[in-house]
Protein backbone atom coordinates (compact mmCIF):
# COMPACT_ATOMS: atom_id res chain seq x y z
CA UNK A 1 103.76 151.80 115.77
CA UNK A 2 105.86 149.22 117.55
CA UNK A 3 104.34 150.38 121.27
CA UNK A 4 100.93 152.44 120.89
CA UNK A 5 98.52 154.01 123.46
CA UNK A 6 95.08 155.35 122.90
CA UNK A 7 93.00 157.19 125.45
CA UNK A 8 95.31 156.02 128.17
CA UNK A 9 94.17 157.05 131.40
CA UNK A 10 95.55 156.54 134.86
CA UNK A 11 93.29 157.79 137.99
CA UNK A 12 94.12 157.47 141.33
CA UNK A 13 90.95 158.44 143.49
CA UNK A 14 90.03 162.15 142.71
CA UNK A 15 93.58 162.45 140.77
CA UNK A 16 94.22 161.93 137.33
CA UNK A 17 97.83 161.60 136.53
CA UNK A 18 97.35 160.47 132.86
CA UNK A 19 94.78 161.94 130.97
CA UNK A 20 93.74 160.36 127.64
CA UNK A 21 96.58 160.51 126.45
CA UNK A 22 97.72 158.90 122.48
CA UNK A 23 101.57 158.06 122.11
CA UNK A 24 103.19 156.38 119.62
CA UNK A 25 106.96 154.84 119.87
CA UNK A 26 108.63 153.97 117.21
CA UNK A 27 110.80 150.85 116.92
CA UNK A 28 114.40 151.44 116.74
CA UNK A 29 114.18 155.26 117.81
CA UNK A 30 114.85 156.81 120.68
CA UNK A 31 111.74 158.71 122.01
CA UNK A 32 111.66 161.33 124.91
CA UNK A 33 108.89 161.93 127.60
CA UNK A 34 109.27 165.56 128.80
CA UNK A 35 107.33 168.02 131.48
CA UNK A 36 107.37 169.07 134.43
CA UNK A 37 107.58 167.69 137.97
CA UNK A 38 104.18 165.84 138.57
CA UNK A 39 103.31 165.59 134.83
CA UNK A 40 102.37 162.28 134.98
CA UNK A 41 105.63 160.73 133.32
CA UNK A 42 106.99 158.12 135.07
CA UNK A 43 102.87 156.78 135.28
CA UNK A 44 102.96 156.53 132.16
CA UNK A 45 105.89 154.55 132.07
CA UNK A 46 104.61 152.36 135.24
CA UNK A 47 101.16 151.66 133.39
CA UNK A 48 102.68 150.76 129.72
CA UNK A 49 104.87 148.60 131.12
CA UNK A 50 101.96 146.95 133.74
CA UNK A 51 102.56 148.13 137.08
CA UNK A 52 99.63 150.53 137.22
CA UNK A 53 96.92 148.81 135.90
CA UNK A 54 95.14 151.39 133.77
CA UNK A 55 92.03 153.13 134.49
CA UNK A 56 90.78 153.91 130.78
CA UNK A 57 92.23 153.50 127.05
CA UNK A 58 94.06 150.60 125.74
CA UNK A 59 98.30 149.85 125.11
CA UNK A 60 99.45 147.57 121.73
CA UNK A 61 103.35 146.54 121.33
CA UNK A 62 103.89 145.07 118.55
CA UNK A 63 100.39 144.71 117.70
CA UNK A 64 99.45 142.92 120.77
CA UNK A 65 97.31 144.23 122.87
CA UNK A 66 98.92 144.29 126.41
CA UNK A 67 96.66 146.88 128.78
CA UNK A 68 95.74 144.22 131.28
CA UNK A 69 98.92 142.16 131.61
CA UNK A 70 100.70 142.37 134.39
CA UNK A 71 104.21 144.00 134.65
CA UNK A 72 105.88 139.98 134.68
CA UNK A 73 104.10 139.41 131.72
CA UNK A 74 104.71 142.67 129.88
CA UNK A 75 108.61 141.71 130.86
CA UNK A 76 108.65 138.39 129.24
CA UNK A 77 107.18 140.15 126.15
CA UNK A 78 109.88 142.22 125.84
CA UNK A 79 109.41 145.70 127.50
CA UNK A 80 112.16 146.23 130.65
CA UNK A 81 112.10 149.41 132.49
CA UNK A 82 114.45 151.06 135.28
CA UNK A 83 113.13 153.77 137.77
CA UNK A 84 114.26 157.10 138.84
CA UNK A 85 116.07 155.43 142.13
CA UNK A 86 118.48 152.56 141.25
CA UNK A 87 116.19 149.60 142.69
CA UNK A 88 119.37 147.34 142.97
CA UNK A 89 120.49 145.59 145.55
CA UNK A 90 123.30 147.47 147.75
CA UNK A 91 124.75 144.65 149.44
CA UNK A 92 124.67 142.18 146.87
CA UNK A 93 127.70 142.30 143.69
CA UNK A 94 127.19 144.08 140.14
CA UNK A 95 127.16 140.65 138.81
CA UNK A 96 124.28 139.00 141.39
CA UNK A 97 122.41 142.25 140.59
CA UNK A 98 122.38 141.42 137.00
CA UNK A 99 122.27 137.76 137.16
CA UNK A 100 118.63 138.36 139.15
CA UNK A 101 117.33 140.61 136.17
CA UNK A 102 117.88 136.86 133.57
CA UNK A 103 116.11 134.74 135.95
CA UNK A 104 113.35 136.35 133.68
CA UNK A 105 114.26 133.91 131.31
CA UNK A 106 114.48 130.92 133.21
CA UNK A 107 111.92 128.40 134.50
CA UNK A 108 113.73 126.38 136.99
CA UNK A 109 111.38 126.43 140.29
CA UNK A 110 111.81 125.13 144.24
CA UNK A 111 112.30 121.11 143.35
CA UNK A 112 115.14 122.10 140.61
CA UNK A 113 116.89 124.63 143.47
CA UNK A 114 116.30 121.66 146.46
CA UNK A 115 117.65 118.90 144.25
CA UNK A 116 120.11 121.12 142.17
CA UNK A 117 118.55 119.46 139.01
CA UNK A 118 120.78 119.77 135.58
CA UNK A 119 118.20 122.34 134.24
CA UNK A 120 119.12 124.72 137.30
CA UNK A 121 122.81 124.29 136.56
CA UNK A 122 121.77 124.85 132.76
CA UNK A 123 120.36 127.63 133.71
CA UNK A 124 122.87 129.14 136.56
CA UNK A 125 125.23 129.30 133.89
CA UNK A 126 123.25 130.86 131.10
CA UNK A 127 122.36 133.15 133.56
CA UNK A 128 126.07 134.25 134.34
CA UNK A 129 127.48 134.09 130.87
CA UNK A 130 124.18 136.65 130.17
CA UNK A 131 125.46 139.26 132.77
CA UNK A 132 128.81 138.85 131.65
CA UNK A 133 127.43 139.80 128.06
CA UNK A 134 125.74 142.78 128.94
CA UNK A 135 128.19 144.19 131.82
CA UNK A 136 130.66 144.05 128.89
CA UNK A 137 127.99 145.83 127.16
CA UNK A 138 127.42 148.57 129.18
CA UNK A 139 130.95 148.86 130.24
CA UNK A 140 130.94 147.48 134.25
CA UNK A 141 133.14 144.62 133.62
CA UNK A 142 135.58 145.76 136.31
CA UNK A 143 133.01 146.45 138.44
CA UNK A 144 131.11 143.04 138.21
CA UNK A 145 132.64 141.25 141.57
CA UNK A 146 132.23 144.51 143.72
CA UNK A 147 129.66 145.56 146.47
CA UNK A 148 126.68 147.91 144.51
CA UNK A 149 126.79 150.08 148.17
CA UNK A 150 130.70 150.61 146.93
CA UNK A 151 130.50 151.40 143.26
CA UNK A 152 129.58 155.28 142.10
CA UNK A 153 126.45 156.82 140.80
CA UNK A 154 127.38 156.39 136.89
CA UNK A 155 128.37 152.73 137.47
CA UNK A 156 124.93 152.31 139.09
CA UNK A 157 123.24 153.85 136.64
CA UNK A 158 124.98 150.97 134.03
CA UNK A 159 124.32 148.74 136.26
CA UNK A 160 120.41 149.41 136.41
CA UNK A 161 120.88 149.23 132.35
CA UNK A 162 122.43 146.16 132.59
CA UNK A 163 119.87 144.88 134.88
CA UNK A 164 117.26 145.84 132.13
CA UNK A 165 119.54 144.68 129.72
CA UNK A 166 119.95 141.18 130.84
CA UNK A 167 115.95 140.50 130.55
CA UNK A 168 116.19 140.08 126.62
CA UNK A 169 114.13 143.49 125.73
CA UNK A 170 113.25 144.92 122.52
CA UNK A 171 112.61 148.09 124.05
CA UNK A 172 113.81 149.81 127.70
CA UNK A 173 112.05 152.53 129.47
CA UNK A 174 114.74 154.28 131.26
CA UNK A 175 113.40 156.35 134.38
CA UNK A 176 115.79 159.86 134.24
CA UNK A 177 118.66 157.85 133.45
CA UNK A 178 121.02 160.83 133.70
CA UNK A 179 119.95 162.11 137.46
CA UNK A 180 122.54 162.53 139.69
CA UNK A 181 125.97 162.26 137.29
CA UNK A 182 127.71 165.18 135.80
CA UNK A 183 128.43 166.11 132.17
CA UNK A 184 131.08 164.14 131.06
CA UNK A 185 129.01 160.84 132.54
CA UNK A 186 125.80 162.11 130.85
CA UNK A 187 127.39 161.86 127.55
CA UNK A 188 128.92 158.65 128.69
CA UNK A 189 125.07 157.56 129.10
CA UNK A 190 124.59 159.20 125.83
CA UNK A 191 126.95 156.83 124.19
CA UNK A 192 125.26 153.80 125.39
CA UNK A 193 122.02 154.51 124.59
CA UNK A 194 123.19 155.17 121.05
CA UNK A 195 124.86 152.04 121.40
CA UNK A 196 121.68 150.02 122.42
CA UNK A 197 119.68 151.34 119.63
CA UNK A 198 122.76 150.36 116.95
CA UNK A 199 122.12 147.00 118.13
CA UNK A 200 118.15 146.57 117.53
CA UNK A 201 117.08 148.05 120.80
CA UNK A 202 114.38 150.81 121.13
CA UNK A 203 114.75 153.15 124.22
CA UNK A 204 112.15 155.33 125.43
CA UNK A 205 113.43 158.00 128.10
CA UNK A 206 111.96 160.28 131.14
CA UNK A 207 114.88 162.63 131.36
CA UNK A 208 115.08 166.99 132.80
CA UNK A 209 118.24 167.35 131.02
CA UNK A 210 116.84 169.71 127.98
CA UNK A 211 120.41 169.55 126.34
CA UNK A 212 120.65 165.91 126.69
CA UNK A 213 117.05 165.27 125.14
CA UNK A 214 117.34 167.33 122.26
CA UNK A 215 120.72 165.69 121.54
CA UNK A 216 119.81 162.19 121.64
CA UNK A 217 115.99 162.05 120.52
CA UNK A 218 114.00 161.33 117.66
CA UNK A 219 110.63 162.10 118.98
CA UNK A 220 109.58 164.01 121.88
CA UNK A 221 106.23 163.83 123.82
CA UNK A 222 105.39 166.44 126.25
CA UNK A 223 103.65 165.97 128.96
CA UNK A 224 101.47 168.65 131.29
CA UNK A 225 98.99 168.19 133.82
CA UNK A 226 98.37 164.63 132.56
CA UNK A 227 98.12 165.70 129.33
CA UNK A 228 99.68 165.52 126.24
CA UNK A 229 100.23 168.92 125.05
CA UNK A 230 102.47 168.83 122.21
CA UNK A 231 105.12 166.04 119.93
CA UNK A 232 107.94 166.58 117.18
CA UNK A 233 111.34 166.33 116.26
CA UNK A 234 113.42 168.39 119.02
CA UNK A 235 113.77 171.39 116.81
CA UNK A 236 109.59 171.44 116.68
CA UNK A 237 109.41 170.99 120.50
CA UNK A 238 112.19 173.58 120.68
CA UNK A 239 110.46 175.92 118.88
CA UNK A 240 106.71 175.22 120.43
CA UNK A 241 104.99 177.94 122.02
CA UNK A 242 102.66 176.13 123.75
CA UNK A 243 105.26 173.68 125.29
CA UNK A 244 108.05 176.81 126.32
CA UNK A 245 105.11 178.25 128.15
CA UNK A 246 103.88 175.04 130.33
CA UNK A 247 107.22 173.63 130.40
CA UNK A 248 110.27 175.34 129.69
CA UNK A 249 109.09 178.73 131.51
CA UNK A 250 109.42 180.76 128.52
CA UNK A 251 112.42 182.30 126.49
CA UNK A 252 114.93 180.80 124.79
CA UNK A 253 117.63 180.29 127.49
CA UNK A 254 114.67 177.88 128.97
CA UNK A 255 114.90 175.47 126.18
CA UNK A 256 118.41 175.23 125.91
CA UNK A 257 118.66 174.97 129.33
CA UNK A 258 120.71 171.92 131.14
């Protein structure tokens, strides 16, 4: 498996929000993470990809073993995330907001910014010609020069992906990437993450959207409690007891539900 967890645990105090739970992603597939509110989803995310350090149970990617690196570290390996709330900043441009997610990538420190060294021009301008790359990518180009407090929902959205985008990832955890746009934008989203994975990227997704999910993954993981209760293709979680009962309410209108 190209990311892999074993007895992954996350405890905070008397609370466990992940339970031993195994998961497997697969590279270039898009996998889901589905449950209900306070399922422990986005922990899981935060702990793979090192901002929770974990309590119990170890994480691989790409063989490596990663479950005490720090979320910097896990970055430069190759693992970029975004979060439920665009974490961009407001006041700042598209383009600045993108530009700050290469400087990943770069190494130039205090003395090259005081002295303007050659390496921080280098740099500067790989930096740019990056977010140019991927706000083409995504689709923002028109939107690179304005305000992120003036642009709408969707072209923050693309805008966090871009951020993500711009650190060089093999594979991007996107926090309920859909929350907060309407239809036609959520198959807008659609269409890019399709287009990430066509070009080598893996994408592993937190989403409530029950339509969306079981048009766009591979592989589902459910989530209850902590706990993993249940995996498969859509049409198995579609069709899982155990998962319509703890998650989807029960009935078939609950699974197809938006």
């Amino acid at each position: 498996m190209f990311i892999e967890t074993k007895g992954l645990t996350k405890a905070f105090g008397g609370l466990t929000a992940v339970d031993n739970v195994d998961v497997g992603i697969e590279k270039g597939k898009i996998t889901a993470i589905i449950g209900p509110n306070g399922a422990g989803k986005s922990t899981l995310f935060n702990v793979i990809s090192g901002f929770y350090p974990t309590t119990k149970g170890t994480i691989t990617f790409n063989g490596e073993d990663i479950t005490k690196k720090k979320a910097f570290n896990v970055a430069k390996l190759g693992i970029a995330r975004t979060f439920q709330t665009t974490n961009l900043f407001e006041q700042a441009t598209v383009m600045d907001n993108v530009i700050v997610g290469h400087r990943l990538r770069t190494k130039s420190g205090v003395f090259d910014a005081l002295l303007r060294t050659p390496r921080l021009k280098r740099e500067e301008r790989e930096s740019r010609e990056k977010a140019e790359e991927v706000l083409a990518f995504v689709g923002l180009t028109k939107e690179a020069n304005r305000l992120v407090s003036d642009v709408s929902q969707e072209a923050k959205k693309r805008a966090a992906f871009a951020v993500a985008l711009a650190t060089d990832p093999e594979v991007v955890f996107l926090d309920e990437p859909a929350a907060g746009v309407n239809p036609d934008e959520t198959d807008g989203l659609i269409d890019l993450m399709h287009k990430m994975v066509a070009n080598g990227l893996t994408v592993c997704l937190i989403e409530h959207k029950m339509q969306m999910i079981m048009e766009i993954a591979d592989h589902i993981v459910v989530l209850n409690q902590g706990k993993k209760i249940a995996e498969g293709t859509p049409e198995e979680i579609q069709n899982n007891e155990t998962v319509i009962q703890a998650y989807l309410g029960g009935g078939d209108e609950a699974v197809d539900a938006n």
